[in-house]
Protein backbone atom coordinates (compact mmCIF):
# COMPACT_ATOMS: atom_id res chain seq x y z
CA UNK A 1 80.57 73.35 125.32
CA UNK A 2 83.41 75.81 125.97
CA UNK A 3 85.96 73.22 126.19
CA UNK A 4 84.83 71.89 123.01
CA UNK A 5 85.07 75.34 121.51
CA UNK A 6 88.55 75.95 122.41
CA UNK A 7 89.30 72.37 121.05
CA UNK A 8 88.07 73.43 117.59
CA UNK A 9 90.04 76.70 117.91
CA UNK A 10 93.30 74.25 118.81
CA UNK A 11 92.75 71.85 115.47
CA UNK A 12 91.82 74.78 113.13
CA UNK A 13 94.75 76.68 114.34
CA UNK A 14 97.01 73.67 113.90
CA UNK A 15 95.94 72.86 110.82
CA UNK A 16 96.29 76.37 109.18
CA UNK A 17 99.18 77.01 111.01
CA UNK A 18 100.51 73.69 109.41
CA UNK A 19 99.72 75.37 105.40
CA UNK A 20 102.69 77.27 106.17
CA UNK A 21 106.06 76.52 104.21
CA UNK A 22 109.86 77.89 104.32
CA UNK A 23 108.85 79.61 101.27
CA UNK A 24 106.28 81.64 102.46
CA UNK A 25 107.76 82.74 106.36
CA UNK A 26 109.50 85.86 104.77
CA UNK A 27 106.33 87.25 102.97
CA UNK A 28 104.01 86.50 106.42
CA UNK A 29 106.58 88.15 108.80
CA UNK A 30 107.23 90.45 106.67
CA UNK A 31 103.46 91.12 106.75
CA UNK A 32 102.71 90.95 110.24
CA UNK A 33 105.10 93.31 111.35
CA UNK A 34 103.87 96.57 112.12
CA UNK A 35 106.01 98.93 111.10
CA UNK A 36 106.69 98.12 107.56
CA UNK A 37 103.23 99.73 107.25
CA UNK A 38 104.61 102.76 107.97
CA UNK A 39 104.86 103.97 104.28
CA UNK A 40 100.62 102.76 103.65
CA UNK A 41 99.64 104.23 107.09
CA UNK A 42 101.23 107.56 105.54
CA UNK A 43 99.48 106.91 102.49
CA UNK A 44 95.73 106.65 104.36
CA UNK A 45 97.01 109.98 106.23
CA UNK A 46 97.39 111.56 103.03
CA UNK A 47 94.30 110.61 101.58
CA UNK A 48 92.66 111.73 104.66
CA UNK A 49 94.61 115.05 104.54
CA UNK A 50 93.43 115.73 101.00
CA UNK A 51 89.38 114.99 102.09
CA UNK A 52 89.52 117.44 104.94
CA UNK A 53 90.11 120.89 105.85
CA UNK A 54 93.58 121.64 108.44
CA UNK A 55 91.51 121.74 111.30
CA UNK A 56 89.09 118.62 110.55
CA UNK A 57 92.21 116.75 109.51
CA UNK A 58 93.68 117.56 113.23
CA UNK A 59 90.58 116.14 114.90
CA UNK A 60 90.69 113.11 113.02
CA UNK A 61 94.38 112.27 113.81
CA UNK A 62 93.62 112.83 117.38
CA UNK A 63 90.20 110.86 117.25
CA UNK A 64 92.83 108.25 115.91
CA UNK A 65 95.28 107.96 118.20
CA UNK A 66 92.81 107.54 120.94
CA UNK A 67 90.94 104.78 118.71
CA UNK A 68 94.36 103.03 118.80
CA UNK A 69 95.03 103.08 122.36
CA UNK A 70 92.10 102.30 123.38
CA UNK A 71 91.80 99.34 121.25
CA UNK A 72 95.47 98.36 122.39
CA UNK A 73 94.42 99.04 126.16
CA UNK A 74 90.70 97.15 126.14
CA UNK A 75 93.08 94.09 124.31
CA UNK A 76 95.51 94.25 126.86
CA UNK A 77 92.53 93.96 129.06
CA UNK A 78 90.89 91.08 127.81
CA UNK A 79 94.51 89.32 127.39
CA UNK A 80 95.10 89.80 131.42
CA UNK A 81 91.97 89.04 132.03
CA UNK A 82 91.13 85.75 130.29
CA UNK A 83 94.97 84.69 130.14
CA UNK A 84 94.77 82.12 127.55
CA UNK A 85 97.83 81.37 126.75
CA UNK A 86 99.85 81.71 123.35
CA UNK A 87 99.95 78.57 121.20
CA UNK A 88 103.93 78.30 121.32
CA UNK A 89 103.05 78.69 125.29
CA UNK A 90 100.76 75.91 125.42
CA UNK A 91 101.89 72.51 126.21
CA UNK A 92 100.72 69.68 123.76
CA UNK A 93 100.60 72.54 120.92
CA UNK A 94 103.82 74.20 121.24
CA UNK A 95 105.18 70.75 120.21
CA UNK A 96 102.71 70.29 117.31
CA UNK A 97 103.02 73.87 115.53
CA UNK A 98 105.09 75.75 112.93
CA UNK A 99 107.01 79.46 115.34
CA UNK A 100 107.92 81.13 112.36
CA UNK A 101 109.27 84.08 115.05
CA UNK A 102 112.63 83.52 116.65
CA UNK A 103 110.36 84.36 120.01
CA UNK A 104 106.64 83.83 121.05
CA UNK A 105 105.86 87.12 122.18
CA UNK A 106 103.65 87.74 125.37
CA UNK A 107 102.27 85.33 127.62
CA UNK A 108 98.44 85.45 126.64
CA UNK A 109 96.44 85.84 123.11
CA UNK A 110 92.93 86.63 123.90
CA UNK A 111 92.66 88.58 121.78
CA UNK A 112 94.80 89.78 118.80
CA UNK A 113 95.87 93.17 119.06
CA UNK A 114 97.43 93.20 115.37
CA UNK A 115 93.63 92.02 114.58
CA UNK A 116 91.69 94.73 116.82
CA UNK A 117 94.10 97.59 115.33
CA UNK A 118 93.83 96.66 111.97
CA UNK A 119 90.49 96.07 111.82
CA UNK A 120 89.66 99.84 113.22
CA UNK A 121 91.70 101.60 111.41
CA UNK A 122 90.36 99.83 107.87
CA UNK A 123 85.92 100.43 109.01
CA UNK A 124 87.02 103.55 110.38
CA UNK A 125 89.55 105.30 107.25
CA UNK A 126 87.26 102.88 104.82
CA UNK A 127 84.18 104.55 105.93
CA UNK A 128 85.61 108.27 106.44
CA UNK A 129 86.97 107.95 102.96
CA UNK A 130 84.04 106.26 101.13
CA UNK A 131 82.70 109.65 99.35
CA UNK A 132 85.60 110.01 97.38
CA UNK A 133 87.14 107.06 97.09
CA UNK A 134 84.38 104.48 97.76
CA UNK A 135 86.24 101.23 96.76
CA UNK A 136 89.40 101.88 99.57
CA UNK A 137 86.89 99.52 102.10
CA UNK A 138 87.90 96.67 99.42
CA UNK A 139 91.49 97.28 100.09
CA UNK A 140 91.58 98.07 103.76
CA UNK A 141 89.41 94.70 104.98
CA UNK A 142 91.36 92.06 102.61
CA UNK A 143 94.93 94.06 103.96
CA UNK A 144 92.88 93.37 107.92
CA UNK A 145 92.20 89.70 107.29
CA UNK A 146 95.30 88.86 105.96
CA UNK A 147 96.85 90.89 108.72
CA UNK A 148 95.24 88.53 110.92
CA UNK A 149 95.61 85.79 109.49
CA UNK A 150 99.56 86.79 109.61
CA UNK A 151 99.25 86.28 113.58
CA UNK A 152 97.69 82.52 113.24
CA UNK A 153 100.23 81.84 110.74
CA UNK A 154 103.32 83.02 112.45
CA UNK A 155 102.09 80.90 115.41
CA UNK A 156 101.33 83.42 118.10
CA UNK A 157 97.37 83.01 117.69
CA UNK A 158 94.46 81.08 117.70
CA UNK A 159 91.71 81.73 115.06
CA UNK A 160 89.03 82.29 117.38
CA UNK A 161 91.70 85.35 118.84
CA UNK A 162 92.21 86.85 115.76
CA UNK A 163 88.59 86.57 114.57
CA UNK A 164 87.20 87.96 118.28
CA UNK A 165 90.36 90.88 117.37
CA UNK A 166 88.54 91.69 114.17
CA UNK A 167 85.12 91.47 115.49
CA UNK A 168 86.32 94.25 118.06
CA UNK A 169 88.56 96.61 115.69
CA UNK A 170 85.11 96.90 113.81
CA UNK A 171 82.97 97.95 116.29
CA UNK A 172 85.63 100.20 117.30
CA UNK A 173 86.47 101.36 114.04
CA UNK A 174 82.73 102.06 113.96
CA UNK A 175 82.15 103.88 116.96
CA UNK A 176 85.34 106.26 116.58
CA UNK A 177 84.16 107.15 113.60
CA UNK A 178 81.02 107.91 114.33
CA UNK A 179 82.57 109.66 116.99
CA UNK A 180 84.82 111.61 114.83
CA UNK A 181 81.43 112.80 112.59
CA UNK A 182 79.92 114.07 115.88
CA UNK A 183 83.09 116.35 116.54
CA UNK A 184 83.39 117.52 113.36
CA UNK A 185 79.94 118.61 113.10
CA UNK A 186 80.48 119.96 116.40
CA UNK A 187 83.12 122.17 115.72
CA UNK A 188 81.78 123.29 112.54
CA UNK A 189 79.29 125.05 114.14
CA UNK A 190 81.10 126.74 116.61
């Protein structure tokens, strides 16, 4: 059954990873790398800024920065742990797929990190940001999706890593916010 699993996972990810064309590697790396979200991360900070007070605003950033690392340390975990390798690691794929990177990156996939951080950070700002502007979830989850897709289309993973990335950004997307609401109605009453 498992096997059989991660045989589907291999075909699909060929097979999307095989859409790709020269034409479209610029836009997808492009994309996929992190930091030329610098300018809309600073964009969701502002938005954020505007909704709350100095001190709320504080206590979200921080409540942020932890919802990052932990979703980069539980992936991290889960990549060590299972060690499934990369595609362009993985003999009888490597030789079949599209590396639109001049490198592979790490050793192991499962699972995305560019899927788990994206992910949290669009259920968390989307749903700390839904009273005033309630259609920014419908902008953050197609910019997640096609952030993960980025990853299977580059060539450095499987569907089923970027999906299980996504499934996990959202829960912890959910969770830190709900978190965040608890310490901001915590420290409004003190």
């Amino acid at each position: 059954m498992l096997e059989q699993l991660i045989q589907y996972d291999k075909d699909l990810f060929l097979f999307l990873n095989g859409l790709g064309s020269p034409t479209w590697d610029g836009f997808w790396m492009f994309y996929t790398t992190k930091f030329n979200w610098i300018p809309f991360y600073a964009l969701l900070v502002y938005l954020m800024y505007r909704k709350l007070n100095t001190k709320m605003f504080v206590l979200t950033l921080i409540v942020i920065v932890l919802m990052v690392s932990f979703t980069d340390q539980v992936t991290n975990l889960f990549k060590y742990g299972f060690k499934r390798l990369r595609p362009c690691h993985e003999d009888g794929v490597a030789d079949a797929m599209r590396l639109v990177k001049s490198w592979c990156g790490g050793r192991y996939s499962y699972f995305s990190g560019h899927a788990s951080n994206s992910m949290a950070v669009a259920v968390f700002v989307g749903l700390m940001l839904r009273s005033k502007y309630k259609y920014m979830i419908f902008i953050l989850l197609p910019w997640s999706f096609l952030m993960a897709y980025s990853r299977v289309y580059i060539g450095v993973h499987y569907p089923l890593d970027v999906f299980s990335g996504m499934i996990f950004g959202a829960l912890s997307g959910f969770g830190f916010y709900k978190l965040d609401k608890y310490l901001q109605k915590r420290f409004t009453l003190q």
